[in-house]
Protein backbone atom coordinates (compact mmCIF):
# COMPACT_ATOMS: atom_id res chain seq x y z
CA UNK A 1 43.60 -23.92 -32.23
CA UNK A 2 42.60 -23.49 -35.88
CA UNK A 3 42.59 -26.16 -38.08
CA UNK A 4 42.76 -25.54 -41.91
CA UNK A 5 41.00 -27.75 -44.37
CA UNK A 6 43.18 -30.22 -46.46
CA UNK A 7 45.27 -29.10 -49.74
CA UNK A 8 44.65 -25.32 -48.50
CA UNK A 9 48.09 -24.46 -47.37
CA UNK A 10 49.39 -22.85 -50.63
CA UNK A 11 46.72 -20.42 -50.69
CA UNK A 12 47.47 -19.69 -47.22
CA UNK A 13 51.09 -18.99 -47.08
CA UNK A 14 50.06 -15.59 -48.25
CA UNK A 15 48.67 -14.37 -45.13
CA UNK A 16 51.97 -16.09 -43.55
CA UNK A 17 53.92 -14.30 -45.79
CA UNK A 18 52.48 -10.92 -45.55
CA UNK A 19 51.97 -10.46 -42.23
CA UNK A 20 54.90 -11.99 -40.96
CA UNK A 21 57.44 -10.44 -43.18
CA UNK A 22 56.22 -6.99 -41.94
CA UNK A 23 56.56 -8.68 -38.22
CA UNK A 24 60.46 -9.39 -38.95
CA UNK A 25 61.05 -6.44 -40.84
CA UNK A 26 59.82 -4.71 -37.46
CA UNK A 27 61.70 -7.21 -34.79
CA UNK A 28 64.77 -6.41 -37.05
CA UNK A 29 64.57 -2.40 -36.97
CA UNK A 30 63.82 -2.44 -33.26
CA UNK A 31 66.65 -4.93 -32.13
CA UNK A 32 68.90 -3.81 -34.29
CA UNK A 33 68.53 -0.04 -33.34
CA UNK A 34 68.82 -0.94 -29.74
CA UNK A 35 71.98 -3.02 -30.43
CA UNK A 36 73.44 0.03 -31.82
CA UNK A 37 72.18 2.67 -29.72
CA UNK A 38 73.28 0.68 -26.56
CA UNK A 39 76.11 -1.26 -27.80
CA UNK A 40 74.45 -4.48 -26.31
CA UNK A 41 76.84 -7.57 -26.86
CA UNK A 42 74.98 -10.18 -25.06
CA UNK A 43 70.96 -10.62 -25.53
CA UNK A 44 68.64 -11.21 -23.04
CA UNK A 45 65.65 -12.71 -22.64
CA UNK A 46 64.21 -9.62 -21.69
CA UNK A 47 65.19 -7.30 -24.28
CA UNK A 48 64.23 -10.35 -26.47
CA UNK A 49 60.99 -9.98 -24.95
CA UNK A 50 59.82 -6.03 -25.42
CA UNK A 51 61.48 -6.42 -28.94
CA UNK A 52 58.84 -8.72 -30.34
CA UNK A 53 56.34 -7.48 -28.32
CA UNK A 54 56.94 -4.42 -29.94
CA UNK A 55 57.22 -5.95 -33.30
CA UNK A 56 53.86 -7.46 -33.07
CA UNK A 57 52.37 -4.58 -31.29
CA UNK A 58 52.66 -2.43 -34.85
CA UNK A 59 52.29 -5.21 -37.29
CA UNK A 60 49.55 -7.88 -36.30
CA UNK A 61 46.81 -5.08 -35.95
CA UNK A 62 43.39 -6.33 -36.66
CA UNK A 63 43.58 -3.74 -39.74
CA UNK A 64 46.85 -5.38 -40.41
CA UNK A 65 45.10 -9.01 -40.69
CA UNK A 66 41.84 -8.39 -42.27
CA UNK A 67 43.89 -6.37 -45.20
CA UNK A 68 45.89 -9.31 -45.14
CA UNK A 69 42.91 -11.51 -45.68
CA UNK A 70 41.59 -9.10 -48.25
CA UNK A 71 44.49 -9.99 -50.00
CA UNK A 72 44.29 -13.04 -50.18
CA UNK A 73 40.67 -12.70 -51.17
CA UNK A 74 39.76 -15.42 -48.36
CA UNK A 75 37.66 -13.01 -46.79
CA UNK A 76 35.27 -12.04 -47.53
CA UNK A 77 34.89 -15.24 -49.36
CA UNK A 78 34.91 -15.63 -53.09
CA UNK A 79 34.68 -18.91 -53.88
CA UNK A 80 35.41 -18.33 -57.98
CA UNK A 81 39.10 -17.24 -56.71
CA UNK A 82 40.12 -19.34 -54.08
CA UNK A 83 38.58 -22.70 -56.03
CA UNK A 84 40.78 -21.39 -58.79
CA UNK A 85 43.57 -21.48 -56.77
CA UNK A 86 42.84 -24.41 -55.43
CA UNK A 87 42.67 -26.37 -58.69
């Protein structure tokens, strides 16, 4: 479990919203390309299943995440920008 220190969230959505957006923008291509291609009707958990695995499989790389941090200039740490954003 990771704990994140108080007042921090706001800068911190970004790596939420960055990596996650690219995860649903993948779970949506995949499931919705095997809806069509096999005219599914009913979901299961299975297909459920390889879908995000295949989601996350392409989008929450360790590449994918440190970029993401990058970003966010949280790491490697630069304490001028994130105490600017924190103020």
């Amino acid at each position: 479990m990771i704990t994140l220190p108080s007042h921090t969230s706001h800068v911190l959505q970004l790596l939420y919203a960055l990596c996650l957006k690219s995860f649903k923008t993948a779970f949506r291509k995949e499931s919705n390309g095997a809806m069509a291609k096999n005219n599914y009707i009913e979901l299961d958990k299975i297909m459920l299943t390889r879908w995000i695995d295949k989601a996350l499989n392409q989008t929450l790389t360790k590449k994918n995440i440190t970029s993401r941090f990058r970003t966010t200039e949280i790491w490697p740490l630069n304490p001028k920008v994130t105490d600017k954003k924190l103020n």
